[in-house]
N, C-alpha and C. Protein backbone atom coordinates (compact mmCIF):
# COMPACT_ATOMS: atom_id res chain seq x y z
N UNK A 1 -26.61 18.08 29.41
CA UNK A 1 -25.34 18.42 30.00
C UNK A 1 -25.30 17.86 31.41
N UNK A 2 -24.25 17.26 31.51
CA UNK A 2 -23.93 17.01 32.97
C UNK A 2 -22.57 17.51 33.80
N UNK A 3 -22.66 17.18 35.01
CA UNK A 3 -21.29 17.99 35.47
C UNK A 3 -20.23 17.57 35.41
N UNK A 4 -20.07 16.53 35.23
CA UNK A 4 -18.61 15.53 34.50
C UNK A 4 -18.22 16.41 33.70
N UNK A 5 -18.47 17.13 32.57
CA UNK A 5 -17.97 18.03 31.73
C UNK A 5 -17.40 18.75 32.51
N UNK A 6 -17.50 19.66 33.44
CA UNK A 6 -16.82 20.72 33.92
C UNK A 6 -16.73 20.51 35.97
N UNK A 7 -15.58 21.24 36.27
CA UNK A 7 -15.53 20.86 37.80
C UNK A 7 -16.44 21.59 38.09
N UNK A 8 -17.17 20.70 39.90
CA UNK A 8 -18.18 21.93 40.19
C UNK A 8 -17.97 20.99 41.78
N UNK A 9 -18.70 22.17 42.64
CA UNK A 9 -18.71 21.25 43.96
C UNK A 9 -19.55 20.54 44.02
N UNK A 10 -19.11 19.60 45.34
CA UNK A 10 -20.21 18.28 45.34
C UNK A 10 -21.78 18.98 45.32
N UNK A 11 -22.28 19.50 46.20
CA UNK A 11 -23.64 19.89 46.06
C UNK A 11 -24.30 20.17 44.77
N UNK A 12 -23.19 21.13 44.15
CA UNK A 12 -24.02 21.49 42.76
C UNK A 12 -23.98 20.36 41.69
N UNK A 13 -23.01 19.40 41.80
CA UNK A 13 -22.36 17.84 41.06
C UNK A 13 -23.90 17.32 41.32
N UNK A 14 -24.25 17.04 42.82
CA UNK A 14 -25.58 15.90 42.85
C UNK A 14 -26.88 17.07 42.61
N UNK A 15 -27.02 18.27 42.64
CA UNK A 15 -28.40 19.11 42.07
C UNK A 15 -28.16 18.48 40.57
N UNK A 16 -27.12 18.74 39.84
CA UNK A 16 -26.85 18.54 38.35
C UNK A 16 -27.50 17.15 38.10
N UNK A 17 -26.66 16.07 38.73
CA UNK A 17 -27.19 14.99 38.19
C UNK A 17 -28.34 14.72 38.27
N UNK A 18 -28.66 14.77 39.39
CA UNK A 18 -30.51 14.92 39.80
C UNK A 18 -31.34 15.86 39.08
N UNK A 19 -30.94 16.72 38.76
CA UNK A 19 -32.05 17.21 37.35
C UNK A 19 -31.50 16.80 35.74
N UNK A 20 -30.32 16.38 35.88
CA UNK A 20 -30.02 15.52 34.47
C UNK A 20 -30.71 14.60 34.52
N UNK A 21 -31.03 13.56 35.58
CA UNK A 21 -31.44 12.24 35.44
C UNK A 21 -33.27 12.34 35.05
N UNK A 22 -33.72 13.71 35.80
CA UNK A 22 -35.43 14.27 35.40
C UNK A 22 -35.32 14.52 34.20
N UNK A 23 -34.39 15.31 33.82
CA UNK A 23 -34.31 15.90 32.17
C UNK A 23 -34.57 14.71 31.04
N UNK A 24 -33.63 13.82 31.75
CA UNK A 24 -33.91 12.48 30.61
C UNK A 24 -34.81 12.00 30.09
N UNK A 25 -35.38 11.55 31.93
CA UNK A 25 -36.44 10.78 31.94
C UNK A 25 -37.53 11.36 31.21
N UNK A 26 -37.68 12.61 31.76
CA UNK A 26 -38.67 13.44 30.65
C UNK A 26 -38.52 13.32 29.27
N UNK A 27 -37.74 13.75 29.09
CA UNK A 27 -37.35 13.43 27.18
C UNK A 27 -37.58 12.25 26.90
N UNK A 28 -36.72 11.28 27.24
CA UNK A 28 -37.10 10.09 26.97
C UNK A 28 -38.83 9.32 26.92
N UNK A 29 -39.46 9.35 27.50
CA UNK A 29 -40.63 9.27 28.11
C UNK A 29 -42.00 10.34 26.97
N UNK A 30 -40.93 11.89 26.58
CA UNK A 30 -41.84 12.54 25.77
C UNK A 30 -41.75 11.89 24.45
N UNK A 31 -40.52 11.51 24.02
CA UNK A 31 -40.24 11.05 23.00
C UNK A 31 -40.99 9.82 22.20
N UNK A 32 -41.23 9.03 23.61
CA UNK A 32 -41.48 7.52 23.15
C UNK A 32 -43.38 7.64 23.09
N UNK A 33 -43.62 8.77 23.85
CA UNK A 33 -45.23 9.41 23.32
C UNK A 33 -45.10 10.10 22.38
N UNK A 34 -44.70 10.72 21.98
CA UNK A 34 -44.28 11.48 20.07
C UNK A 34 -44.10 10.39 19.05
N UNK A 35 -43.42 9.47 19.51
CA UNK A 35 -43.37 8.62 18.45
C UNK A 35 -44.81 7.46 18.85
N UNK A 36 -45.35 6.88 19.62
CA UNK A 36 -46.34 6.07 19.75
C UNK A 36 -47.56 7.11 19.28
N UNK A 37 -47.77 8.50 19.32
CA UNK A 37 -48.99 9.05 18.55
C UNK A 37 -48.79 9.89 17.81
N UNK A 38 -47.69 10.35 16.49
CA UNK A 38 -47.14 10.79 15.66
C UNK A 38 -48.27 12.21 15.27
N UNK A 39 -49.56 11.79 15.26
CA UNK A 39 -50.73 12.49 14.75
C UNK A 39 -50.92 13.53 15.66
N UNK A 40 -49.94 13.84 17.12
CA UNK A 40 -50.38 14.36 17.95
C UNK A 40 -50.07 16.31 17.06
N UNK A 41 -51.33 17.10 17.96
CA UNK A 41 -50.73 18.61 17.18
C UNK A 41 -50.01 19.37 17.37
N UNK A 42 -49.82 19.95 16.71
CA UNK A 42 -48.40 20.75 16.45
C UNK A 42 -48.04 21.58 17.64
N UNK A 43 -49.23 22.09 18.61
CA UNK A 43 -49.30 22.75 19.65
C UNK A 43 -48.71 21.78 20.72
N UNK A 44 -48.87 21.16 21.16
CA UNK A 44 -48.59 19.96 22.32
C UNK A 44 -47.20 19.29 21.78
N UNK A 45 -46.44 19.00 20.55
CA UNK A 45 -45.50 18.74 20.09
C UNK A 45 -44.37 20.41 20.91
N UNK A 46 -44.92 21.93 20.06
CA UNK A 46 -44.48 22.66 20.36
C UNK A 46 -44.02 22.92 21.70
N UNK A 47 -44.92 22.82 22.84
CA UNK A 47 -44.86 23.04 24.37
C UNK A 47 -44.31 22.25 24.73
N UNK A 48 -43.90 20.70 24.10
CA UNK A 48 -42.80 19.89 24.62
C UNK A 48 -41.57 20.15 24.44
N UNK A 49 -41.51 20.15 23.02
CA UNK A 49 -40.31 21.13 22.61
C UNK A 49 -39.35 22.09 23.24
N UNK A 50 -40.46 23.23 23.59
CA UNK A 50 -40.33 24.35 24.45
C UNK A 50 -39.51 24.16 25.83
N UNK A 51 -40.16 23.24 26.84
CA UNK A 51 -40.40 23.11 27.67
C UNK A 51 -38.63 22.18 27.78
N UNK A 52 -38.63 21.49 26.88
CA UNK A 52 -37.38 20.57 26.92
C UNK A 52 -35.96 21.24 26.76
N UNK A 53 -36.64 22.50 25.85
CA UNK A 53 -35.35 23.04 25.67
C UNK A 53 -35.13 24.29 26.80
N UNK A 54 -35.57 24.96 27.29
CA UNK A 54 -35.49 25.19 28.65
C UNK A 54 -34.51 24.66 29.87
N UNK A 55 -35.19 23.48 29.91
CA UNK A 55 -34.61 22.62 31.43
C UNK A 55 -33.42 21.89 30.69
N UNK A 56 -32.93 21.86 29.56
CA UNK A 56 -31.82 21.46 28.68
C UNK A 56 -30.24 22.51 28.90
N UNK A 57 -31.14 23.54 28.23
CA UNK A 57 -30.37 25.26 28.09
C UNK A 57 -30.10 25.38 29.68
N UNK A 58 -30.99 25.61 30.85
CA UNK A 58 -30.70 26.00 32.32
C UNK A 58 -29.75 24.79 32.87
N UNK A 59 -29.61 23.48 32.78
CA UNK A 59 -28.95 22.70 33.15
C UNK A 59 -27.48 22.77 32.38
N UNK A 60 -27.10 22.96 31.00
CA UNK A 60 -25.71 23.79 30.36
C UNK A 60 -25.53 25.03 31.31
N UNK A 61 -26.51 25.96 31.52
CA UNK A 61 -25.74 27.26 31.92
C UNK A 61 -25.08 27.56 33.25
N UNK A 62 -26.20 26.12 33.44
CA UNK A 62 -25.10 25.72 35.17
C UNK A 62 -24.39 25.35 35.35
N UNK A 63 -23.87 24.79 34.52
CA UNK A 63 -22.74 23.83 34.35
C UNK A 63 -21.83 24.98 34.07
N UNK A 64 -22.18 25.50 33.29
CA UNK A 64 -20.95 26.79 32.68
C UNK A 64 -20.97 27.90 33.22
N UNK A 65 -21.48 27.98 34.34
CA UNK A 65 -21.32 29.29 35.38
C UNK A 65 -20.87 28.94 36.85
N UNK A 66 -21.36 27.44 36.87
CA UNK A 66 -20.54 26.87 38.20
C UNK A 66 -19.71 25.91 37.98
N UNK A 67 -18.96 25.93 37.05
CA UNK A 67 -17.73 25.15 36.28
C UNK A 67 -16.45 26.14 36.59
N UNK A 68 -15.52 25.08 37.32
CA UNK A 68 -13.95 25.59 37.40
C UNK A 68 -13.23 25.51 36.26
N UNK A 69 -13.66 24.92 35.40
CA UNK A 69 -12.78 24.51 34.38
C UNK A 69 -12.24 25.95 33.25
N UNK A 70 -11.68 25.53 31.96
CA UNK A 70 -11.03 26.57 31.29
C UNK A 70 -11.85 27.69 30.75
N UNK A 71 -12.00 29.10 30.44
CA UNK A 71 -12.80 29.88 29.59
C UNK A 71 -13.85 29.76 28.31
N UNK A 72 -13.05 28.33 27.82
CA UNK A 72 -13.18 27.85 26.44
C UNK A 72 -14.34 26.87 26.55
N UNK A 73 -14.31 26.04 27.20
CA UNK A 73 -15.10 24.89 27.78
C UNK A 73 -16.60 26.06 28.26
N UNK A 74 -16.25 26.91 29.19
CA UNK A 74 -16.99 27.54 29.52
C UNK A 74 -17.81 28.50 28.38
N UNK A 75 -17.41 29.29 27.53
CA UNK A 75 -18.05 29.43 26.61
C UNK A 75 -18.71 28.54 25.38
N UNK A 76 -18.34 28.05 25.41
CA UNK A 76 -19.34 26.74 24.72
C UNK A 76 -20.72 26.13 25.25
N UNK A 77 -20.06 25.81 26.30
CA UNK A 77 -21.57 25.62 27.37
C UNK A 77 -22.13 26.79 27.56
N UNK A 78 -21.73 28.27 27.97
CA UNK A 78 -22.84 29.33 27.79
C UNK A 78 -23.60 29.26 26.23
N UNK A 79 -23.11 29.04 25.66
CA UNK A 79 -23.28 29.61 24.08
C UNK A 79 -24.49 28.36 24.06
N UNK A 80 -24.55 27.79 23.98
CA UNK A 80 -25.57 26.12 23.75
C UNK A 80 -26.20 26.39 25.04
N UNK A 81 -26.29 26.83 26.34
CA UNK A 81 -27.03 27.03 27.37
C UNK A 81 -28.32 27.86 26.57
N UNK A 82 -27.49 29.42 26.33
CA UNK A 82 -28.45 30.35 25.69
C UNK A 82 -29.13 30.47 24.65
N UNK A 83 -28.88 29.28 23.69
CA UNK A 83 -29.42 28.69 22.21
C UNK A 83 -30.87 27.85 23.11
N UNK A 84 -30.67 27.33 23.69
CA UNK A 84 -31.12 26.63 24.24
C UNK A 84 -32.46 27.18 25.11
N UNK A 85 -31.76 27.80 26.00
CA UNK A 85 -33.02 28.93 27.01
C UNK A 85 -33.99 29.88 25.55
N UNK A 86 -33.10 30.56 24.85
CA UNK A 86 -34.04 31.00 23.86
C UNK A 86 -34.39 30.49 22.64
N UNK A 87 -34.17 29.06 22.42
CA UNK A 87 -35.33 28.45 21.54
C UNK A 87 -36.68 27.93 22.48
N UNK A 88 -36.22 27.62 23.35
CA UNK A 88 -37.45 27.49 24.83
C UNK A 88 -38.88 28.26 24.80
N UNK A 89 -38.14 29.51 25.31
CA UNK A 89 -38.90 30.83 25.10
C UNK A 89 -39.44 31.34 24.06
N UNK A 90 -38.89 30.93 22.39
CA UNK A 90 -39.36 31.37 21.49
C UNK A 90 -40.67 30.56 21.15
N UNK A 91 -39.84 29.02 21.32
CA UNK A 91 -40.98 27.99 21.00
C UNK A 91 -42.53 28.41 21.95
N UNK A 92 -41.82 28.62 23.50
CA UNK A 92 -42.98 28.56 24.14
C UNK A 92 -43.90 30.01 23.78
N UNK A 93 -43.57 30.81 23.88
CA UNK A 93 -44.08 32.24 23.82
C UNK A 93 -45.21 31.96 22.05
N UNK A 94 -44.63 31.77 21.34
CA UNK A 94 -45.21 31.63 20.04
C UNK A 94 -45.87 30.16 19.61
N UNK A 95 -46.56 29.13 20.16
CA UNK A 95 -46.56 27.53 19.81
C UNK A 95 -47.40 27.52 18.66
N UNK A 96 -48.23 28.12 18.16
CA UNK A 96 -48.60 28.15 16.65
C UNK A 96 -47.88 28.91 15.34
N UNK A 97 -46.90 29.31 15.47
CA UNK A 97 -46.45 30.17 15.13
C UNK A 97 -45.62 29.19 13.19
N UNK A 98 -45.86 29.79 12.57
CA UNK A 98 -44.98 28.43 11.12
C UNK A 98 -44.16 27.43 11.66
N UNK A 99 -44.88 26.12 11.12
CA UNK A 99 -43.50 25.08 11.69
C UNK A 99 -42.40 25.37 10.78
N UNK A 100 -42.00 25.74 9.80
CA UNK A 100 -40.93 25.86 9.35
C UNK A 100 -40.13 26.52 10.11
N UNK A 101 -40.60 27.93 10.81
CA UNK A 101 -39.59 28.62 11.96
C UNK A 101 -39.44 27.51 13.09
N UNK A 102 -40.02 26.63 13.34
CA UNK A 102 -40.00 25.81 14.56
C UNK A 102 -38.95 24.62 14.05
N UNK A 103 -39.13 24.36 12.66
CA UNK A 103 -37.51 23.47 12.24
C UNK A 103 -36.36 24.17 12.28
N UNK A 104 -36.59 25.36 12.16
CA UNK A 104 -35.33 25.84 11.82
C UNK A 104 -34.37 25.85 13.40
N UNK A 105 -35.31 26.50 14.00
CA UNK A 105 -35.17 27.08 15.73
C UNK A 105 -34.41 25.12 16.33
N UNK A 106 -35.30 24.53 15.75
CA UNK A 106 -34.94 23.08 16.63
C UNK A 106 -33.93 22.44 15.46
N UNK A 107 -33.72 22.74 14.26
CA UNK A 107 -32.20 22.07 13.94
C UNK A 107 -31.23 22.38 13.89
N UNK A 108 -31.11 24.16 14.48
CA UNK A 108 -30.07 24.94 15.19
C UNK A 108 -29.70 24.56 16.30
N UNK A 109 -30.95 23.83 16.94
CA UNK A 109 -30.55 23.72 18.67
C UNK A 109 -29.95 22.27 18.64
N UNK A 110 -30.20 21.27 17.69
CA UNK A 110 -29.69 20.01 17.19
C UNK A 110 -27.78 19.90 17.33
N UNK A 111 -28.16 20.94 15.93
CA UNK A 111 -26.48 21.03 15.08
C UNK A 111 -25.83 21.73 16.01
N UNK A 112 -25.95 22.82 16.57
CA UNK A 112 -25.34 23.49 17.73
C UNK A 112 -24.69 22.43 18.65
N UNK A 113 -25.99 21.96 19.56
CA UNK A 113 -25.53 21.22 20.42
C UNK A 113 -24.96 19.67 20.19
N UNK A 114 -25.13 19.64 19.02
CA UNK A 114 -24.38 18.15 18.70
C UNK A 114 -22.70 18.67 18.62
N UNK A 115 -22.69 19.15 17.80
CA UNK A 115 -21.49 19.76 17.70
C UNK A 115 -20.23 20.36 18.99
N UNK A 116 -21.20 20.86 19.81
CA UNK A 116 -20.87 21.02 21.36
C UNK A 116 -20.03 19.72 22.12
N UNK A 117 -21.08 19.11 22.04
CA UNK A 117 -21.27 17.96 22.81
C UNK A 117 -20.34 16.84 22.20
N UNK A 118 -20.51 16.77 20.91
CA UNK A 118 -18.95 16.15 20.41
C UNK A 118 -17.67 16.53 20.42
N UNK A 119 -17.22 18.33 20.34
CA UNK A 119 -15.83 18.69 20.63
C UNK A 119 -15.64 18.37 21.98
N UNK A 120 -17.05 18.44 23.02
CA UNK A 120 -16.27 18.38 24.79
C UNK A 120 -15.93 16.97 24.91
N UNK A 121 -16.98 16.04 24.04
CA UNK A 121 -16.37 14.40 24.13
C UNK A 121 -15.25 14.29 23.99
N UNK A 122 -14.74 14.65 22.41
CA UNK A 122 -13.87 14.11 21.67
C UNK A 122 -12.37 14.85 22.76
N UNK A 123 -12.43 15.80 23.03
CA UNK A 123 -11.19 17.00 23.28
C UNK A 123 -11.40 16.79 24.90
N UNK A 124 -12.26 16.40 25.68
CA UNK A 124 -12.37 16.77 27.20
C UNK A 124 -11.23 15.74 27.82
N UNK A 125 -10.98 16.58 28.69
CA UNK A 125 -10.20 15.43 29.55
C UNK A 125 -11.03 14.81 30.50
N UNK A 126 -10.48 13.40 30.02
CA UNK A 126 -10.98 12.04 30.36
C UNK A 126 -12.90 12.06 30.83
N UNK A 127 -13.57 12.85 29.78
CA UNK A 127 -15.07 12.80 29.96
C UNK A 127 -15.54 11.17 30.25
N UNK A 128 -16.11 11.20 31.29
CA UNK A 128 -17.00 9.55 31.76
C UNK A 128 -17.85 9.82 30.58
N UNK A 129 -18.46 8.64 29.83
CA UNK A 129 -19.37 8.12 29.63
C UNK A 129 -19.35 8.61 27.89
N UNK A 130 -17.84 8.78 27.71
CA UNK A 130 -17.76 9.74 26.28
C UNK A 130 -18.30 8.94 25.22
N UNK A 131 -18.12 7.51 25.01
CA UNK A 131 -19.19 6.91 24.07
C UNK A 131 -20.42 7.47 23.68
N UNK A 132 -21.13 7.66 25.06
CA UNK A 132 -22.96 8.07 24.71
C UNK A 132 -22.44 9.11 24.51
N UNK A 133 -21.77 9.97 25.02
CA UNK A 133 -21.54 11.28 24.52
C UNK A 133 -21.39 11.51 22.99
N UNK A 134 -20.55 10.88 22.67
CA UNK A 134 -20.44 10.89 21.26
C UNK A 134 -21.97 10.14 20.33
N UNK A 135 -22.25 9.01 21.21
CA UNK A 135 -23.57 8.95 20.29
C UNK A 135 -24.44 9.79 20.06
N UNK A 136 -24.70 10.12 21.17
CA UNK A 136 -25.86 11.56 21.28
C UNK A 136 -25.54 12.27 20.58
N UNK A 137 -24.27 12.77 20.25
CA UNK A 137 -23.61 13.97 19.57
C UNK A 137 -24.01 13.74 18.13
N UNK A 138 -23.53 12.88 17.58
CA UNK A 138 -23.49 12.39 15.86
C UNK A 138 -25.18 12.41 15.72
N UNK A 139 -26.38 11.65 16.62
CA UNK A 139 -27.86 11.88 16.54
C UNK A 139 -27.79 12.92 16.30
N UNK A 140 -27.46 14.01 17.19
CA UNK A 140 -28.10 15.33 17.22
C UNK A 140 -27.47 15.93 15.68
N UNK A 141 -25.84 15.89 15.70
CA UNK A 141 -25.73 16.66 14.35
C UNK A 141 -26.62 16.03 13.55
N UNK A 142 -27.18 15.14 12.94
CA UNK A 142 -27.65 14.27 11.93
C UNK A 142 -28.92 14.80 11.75
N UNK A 143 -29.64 15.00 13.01
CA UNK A 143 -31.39 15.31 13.14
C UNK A 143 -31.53 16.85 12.33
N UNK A 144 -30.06 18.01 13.08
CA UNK A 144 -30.03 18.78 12.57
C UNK A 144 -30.02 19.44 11.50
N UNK A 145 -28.99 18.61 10.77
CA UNK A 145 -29.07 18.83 9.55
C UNK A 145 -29.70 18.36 8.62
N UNK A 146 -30.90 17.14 8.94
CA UNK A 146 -31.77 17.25 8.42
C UNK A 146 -33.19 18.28 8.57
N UNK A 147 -33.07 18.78 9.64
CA UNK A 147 -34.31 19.43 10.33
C UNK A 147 -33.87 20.99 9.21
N UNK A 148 -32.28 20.93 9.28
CA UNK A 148 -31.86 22.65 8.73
C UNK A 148 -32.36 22.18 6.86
N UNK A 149 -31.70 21.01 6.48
CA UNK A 149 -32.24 21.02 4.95
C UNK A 149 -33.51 21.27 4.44
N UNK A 150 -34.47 20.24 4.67
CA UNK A 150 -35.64 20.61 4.89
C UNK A 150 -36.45 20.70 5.44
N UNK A 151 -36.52 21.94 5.63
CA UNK A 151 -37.15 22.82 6.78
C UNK A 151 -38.96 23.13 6.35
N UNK A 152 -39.33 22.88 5.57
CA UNK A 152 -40.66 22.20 5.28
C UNK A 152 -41.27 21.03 5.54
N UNK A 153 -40.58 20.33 6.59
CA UNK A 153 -41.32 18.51 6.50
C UNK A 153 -42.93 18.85 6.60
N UNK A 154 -43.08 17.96 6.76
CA UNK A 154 -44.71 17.69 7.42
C UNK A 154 -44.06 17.64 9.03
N UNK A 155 -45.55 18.24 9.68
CA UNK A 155 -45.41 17.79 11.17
C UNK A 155 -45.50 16.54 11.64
N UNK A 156 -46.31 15.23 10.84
CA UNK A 156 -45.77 14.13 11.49
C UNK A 156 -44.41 13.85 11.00
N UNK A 157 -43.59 14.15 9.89
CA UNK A 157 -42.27 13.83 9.84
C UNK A 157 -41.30 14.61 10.89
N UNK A 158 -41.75 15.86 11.36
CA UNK A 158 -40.98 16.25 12.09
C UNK A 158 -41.65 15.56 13.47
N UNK A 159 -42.38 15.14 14.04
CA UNK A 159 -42.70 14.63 15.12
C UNK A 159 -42.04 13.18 15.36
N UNK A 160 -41.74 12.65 14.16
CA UNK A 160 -41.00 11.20 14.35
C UNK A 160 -39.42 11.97 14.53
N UNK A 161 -39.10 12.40 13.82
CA UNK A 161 -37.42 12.92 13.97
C UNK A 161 -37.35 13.89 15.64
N UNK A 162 -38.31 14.07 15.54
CA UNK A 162 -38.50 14.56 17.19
C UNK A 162 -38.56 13.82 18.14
N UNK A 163 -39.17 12.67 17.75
CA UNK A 163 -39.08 11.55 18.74
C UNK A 163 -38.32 10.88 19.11
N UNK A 164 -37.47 10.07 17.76
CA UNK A 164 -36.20 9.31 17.80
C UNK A 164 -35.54 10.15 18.31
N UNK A 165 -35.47 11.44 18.45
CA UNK A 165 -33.83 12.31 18.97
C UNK A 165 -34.32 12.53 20.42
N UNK A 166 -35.50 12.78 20.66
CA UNK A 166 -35.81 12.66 22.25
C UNK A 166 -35.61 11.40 22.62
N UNK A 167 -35.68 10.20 22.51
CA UNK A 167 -35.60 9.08 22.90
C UNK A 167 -33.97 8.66 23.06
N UNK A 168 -33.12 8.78 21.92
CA UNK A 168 -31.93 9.35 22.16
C UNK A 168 -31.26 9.80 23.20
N UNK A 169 -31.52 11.46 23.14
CA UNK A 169 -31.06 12.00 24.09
C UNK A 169 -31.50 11.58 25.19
N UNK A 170 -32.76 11.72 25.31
CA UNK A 170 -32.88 11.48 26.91
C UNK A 170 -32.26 10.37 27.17
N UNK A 171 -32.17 9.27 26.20
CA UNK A 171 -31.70 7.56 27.07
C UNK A 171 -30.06 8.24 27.18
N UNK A 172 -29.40 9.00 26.55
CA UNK A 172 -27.75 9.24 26.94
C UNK A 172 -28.16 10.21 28.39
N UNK A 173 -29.19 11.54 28.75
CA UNK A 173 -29.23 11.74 29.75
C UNK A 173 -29.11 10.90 30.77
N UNK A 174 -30.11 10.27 30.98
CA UNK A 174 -30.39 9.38 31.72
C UNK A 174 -29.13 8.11 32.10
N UNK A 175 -28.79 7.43 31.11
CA UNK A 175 -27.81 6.76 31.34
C UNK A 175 -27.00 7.19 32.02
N UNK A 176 -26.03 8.65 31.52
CA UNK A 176 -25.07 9.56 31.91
C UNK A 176 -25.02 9.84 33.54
N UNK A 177 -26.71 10.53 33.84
CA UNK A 177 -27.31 10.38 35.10
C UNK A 177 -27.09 9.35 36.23
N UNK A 178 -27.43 8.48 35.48
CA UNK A 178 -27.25 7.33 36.75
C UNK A 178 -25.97 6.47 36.91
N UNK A 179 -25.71 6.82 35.73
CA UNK A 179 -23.88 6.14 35.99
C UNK A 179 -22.81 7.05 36.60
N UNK A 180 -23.13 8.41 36.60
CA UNK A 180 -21.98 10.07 37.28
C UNK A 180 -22.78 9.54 38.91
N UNK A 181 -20.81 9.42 39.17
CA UNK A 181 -20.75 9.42 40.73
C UNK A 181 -21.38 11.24 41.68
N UNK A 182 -22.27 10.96 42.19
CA UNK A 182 -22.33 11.86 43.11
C UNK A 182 -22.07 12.03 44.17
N UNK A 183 -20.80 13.07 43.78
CA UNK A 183 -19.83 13.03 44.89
C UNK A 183 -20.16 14.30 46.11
């Protein structure tokens, strides 16, 4: 999430982008190590996971608590903030815990936020950068609903679909990041 979605003042506009543009880079960067050692374990996959969806969820809820914009806009971004903060917490608190609960938890947080992230594209007024927006969006529904079908993969299959969608997202973070004027 970035602050282009919703009005906010300049200060909180350049905190936003400046931890959107970390958020990316991180993802991006975790991603492209998830996919270069696929074999990695399920624990260290998990705590990335965790950890991503966290600074993901807290960067939405800022947006949607220091956003001028409409009620509607604003509940959406809480709603995907708090999907978000508590798949974090669940992932992190529990990291051995069945990967099947850990597909399920992460192709909720997928389909959720794809879905999000495509109505604010598609419907926002005049969103910058709504292309990646929309790319990111269609990845994420896609990962999701494969992650929600079957929810048994193997952990290296879910570590590659983890990867490509971190690599993804983070490159639309990131992009998003460095192209939003900070005003």
């Amino acid at each position: 999430m970035t602050s282009d979605m919703v009005s906010v003042d300049p200060s909180t506009a350049r905190m936003i982008r400046g931890a959107g543009i970390f958020a990316g880079l991180l993802t991006l960067v975790l991603g492209i190590l998830v996919l270069v050692w696929p074999g990695v374990t399920i624990g260290v996959v998990v705590i990335t996971v965790g950890i991503q969806f966290v600074v993901v969820g807290l960067l939405t809820l800022t947006a949607a608590i220091t956003g001028e914009d409409g009620v509607g806009e604003k509940v959406l971004l809480s709603v995907l903030g708090i999907l978000g903060l508590l798949a974090g917490v669940v992932t992190l608190a529990r990291p051995m815990r069945s990967s099947v609960v850990l597909v399920v938890v992460i192709g909720a947080f997928w389909l959720v936020g794809g879905i999000v992230d495509l109505v604010a594209s598609v419907f926002g007024r005049s969103v910058p950068g709504r292309a990646w927006r929309i790319v990111g969006a269609v990845v994420s529904v896609a990962a999701g609903a494969i992650a929600l079908s079957w929810p048994g993969i193997t952990v290296v299959a879910l570590a590659r679909v983890l990867g490509i969608w971190m690599v993804v997202f983070g490159g639309v973070m990131l992009v998003l990041g460095l192209t939003q004027r900070a005003e």
